[in-house]
C-alpha atoms as a PDB file:
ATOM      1  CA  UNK A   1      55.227   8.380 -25.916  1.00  0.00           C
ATOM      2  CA  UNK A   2      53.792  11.458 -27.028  1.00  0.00           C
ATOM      3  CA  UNK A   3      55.835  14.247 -28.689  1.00  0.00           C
ATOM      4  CA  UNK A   4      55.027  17.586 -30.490  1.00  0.00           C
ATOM      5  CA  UNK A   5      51.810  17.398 -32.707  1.00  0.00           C
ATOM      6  CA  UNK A   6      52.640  17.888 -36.319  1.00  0.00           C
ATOM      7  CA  UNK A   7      51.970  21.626 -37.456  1.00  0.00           C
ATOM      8  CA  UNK A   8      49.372  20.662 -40.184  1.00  0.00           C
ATOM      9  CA  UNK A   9      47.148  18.476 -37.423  1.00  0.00           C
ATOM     10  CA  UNK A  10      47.239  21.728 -35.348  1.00  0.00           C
ATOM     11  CA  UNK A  11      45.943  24.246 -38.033  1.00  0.00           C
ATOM     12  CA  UNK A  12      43.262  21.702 -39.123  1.00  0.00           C
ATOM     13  CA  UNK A  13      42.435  21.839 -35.742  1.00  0.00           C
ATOM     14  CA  UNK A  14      42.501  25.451 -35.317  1.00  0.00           C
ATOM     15  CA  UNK A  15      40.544  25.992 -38.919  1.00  0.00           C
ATOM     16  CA  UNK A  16      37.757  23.862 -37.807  1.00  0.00           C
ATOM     17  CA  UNK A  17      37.046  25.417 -34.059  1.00  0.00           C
ATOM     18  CA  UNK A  18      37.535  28.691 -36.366  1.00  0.00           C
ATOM     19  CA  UNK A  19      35.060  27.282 -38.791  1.00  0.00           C
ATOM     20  CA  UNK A  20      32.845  26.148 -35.753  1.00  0.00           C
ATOM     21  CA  UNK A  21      32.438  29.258 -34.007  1.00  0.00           C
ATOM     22  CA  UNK A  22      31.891  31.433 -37.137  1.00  0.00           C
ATOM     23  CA  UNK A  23      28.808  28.771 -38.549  1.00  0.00           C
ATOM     24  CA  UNK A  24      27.101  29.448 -34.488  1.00  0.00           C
ATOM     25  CA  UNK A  25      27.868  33.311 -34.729  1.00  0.00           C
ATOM     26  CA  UNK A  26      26.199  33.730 -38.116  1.00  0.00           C
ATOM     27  CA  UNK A  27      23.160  31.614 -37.027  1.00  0.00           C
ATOM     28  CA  UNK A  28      22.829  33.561 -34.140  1.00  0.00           C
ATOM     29  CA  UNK A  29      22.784  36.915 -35.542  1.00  0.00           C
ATOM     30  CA  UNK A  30      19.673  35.771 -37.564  1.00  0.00           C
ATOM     31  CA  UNK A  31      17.646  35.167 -34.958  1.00  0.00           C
ATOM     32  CA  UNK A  32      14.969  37.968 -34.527  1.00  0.00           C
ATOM     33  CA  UNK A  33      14.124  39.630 -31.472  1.00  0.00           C
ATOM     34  CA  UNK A  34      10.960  38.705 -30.991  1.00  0.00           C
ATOM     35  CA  UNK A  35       9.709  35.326 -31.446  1.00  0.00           C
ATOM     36  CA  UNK A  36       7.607  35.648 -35.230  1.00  0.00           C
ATOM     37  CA  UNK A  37       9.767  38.689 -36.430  1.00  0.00           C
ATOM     38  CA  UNK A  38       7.651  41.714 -36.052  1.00  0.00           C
ATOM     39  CA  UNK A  39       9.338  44.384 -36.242  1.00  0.00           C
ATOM     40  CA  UNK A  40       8.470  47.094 -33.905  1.00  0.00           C
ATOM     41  CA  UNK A  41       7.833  51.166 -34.626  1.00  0.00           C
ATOM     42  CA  UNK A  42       6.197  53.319 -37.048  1.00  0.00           C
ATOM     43  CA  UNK A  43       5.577  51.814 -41.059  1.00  0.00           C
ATOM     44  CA  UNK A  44       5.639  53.323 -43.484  1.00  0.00           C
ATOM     45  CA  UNK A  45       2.276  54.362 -45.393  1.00  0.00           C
ATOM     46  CA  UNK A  46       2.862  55.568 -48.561  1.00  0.00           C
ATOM     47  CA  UNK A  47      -0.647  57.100 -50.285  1.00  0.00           C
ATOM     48  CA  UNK A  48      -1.260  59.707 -52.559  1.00  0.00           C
ATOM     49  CA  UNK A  49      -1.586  62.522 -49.456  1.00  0.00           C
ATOM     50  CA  UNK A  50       1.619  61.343 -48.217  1.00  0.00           C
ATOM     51  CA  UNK A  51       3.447  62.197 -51.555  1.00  0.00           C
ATOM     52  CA  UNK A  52       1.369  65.179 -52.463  1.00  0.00           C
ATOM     53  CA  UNK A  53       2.747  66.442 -48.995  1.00  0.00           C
ATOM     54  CA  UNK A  54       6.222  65.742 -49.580  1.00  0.00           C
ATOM     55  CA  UNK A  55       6.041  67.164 -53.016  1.00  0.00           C
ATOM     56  CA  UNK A  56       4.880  70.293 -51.039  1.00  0.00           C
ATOM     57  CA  UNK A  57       7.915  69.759 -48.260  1.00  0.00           C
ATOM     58  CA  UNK A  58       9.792  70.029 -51.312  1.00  0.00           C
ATOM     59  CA  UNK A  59       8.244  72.963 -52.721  1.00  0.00           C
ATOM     60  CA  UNK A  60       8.659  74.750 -49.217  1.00  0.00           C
ATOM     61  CA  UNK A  61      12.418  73.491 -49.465  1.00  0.00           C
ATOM     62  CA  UNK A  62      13.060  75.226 -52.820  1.00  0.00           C
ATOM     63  CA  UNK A  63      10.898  78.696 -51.823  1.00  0.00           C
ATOM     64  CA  UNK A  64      13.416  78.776 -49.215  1.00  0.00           C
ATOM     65  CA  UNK A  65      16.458  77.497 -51.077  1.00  0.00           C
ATOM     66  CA  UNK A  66      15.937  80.246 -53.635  1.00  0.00           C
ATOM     67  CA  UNK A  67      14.987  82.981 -50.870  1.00  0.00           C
ATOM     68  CA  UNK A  68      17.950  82.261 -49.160  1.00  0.00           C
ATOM     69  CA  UNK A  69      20.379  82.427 -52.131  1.00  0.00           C
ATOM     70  CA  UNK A  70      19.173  85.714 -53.462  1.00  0.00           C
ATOM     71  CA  UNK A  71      19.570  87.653 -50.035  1.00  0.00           C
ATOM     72  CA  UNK A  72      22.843  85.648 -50.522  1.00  0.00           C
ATOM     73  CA  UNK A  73      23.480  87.211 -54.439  1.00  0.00           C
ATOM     74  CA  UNK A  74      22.524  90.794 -53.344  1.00  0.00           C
ATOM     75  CA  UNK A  75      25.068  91.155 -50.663  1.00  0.00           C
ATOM     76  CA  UNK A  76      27.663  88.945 -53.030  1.00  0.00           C
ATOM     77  CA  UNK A  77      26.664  91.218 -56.287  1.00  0.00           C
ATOM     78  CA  UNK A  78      28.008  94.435 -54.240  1.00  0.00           C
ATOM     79  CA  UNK A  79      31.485  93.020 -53.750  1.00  0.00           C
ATOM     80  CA  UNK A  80      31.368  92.867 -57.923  1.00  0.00           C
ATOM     81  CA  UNK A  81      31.547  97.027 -57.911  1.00  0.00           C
ATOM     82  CA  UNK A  82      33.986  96.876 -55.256  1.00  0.00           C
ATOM     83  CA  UNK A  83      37.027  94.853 -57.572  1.00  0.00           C
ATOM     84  CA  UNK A  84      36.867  97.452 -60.443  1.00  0.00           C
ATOM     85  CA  UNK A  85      40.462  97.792 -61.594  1.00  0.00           C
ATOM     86  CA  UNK A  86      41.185  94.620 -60.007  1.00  0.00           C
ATOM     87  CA  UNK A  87      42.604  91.415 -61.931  1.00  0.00           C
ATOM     88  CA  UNK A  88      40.065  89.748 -59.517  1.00  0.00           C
ATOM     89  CA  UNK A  89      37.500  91.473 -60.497  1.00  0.00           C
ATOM     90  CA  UNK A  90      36.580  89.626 -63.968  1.00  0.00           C
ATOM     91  CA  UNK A  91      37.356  86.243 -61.854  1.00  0.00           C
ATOM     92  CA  UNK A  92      34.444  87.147 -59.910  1.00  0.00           C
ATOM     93  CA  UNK A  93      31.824  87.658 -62.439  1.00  0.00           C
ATOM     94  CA  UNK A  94      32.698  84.629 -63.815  1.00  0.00           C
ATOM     95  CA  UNK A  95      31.835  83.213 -60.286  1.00  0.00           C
ATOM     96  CA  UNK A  96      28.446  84.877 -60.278  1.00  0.00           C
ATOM     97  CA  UNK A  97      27.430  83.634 -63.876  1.00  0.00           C
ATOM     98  CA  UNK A  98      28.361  79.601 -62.441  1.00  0.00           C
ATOM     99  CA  UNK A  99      26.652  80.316 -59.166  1.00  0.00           C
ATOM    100  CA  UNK A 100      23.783  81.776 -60.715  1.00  0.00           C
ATOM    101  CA  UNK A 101      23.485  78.708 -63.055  1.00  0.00           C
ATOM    102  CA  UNK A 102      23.916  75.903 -60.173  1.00  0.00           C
ATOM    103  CA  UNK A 103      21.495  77.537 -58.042  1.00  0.00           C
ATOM    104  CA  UNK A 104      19.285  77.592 -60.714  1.00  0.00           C
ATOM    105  CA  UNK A 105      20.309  73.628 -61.256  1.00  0.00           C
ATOM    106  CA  UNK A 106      19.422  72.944 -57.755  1.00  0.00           C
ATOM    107  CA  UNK A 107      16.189  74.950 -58.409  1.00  0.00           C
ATOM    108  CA  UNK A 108      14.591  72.525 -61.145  1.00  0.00           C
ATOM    109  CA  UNK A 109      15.863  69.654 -59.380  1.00  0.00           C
ATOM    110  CA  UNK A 110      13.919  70.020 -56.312  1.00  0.00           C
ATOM    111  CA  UNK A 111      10.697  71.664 -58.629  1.00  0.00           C
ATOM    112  CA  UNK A 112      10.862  68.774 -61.298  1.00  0.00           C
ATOM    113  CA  UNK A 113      13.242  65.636 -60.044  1.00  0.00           C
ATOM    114  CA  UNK A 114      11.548  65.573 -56.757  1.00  0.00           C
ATOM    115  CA  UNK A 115       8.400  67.648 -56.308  1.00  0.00           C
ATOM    116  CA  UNK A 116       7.467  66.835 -59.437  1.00  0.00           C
ATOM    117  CA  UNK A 117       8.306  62.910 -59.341  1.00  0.00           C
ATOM    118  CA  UNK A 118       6.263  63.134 -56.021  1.00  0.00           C
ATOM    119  CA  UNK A 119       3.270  64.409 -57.621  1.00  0.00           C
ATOM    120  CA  UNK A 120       3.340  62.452 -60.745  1.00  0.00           C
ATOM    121  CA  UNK A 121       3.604  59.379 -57.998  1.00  0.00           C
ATOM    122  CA  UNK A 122       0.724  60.324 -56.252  1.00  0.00           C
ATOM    123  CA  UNK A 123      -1.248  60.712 -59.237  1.00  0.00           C
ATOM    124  CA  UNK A 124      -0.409  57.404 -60.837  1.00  0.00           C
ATOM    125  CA  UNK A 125      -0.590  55.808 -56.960  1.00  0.00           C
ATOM    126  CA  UNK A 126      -4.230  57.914 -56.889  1.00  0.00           C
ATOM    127  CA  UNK A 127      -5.431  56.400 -60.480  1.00  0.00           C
ATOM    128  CA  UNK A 128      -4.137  52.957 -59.649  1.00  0.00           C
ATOM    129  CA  UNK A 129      -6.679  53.202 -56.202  1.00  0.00           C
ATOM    130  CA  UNK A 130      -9.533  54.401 -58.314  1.00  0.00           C
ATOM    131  CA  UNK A 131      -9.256  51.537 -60.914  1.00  0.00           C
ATOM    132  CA  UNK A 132      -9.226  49.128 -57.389  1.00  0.00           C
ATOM    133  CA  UNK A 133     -11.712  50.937 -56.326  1.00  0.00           C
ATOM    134  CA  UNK A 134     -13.829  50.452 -59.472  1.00  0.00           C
ATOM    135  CA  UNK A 135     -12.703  46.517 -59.777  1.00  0.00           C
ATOM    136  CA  UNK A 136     -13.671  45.678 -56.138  1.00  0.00           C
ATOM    137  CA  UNK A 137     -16.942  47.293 -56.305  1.00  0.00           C
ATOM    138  CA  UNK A 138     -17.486  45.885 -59.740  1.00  0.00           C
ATOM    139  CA  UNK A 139     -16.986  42.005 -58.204  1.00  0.00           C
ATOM    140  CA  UNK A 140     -19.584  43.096 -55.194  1.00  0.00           C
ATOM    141  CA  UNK A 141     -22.298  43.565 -58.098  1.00  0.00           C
ATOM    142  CA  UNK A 142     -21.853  40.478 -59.519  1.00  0.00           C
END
C-alpha cells in the first residue's frame, strides 16, 4: 500500500531536479557560438596614433566644452545686472564664482586627466616600440 510521500523525500527530490537543471543551464551558457571561440567584429588596436588621436578627440571635446560655456556665461552674466536690489542678486554671483570654478574643473580634466594621460600613453606605448624595434633588429645581426 502506498500512502502520501513524506515531505522531506519530496523536497530532496525537488532540490536535486532543481540542482539538476541549474548544473545543465550554467554549462550551457558557456558554450561559445562558434566552435573555437572567435569572437566576431572589430578589435581593438591600440598604438601610439590611436591615442595621440583620442588625446586630440579630447582636445576638440574641451575647445568645444569651453566655447560652449562662455556663450553660456555671457548671456548668464547679464541676468547678474538685472537682480540689483534684489536679495537674489548676491545668491547669484555666488553661483557664477562656483560655475566658473567647475567649468574650469572640467577644463583641466579633459586637458590633463585625459588628453594628457592619452599622450603620455602614446609616448611611453611609442618608446616601448622603439626599444622592440631596436631589440629585434639587434637579434637579426647576430
Amino acid at each position: 500500500m502506498s500512502g502520501p510521500v513524506p515531505f522531506d523525500e519530496m523536497w530532496g527530490q525537488a532540490r536535486t531536479t532543481a540542482a539538476a537543471r541549474q548544473h545543465s543551464g550554467m554549462r550551457l551558457n558557456h558554450v561559445p557560438a562558434e566552435p573555437g571561440g572567435a569572437a566576431e567584429g572589430k578589435k581593438l588596436v591600440a598604438d601610439a596614433g590611436f591615442l595621440r588621436h583620442r588625446a586630440k578627440s579630447a582636445d576638440t571635446a574641451r575647445t568645444e566644452f569651453v566655447k560652449t560655456d562662455d556663450a553660456a556665461s555671457k548671456e548668464t552674466g547679464q541676468v547678474a545686472g538685472s537682480l540689483k536690489g534684489f536679495k537674489s542678486g548676491p545668491a547669484f554671483t555666488t553661483f557664477m564664482t562656483r560655475w566658473r570654478g567647475q567649468v574650469e574643473h572640467v577644463e583641466n580634466l579633459l586637458k590633463n586627466d585625459v588628453a594628457g594621460a592619452l599622450r603620455t600613453s602614446a609616448n611611453e606605448y611609442a618608446a616601448r616600440e622603439q626599444q622592440e624595434k631596436a631589440r629585434h633588429s639587434g637579434e637579426r645581426l647576430k
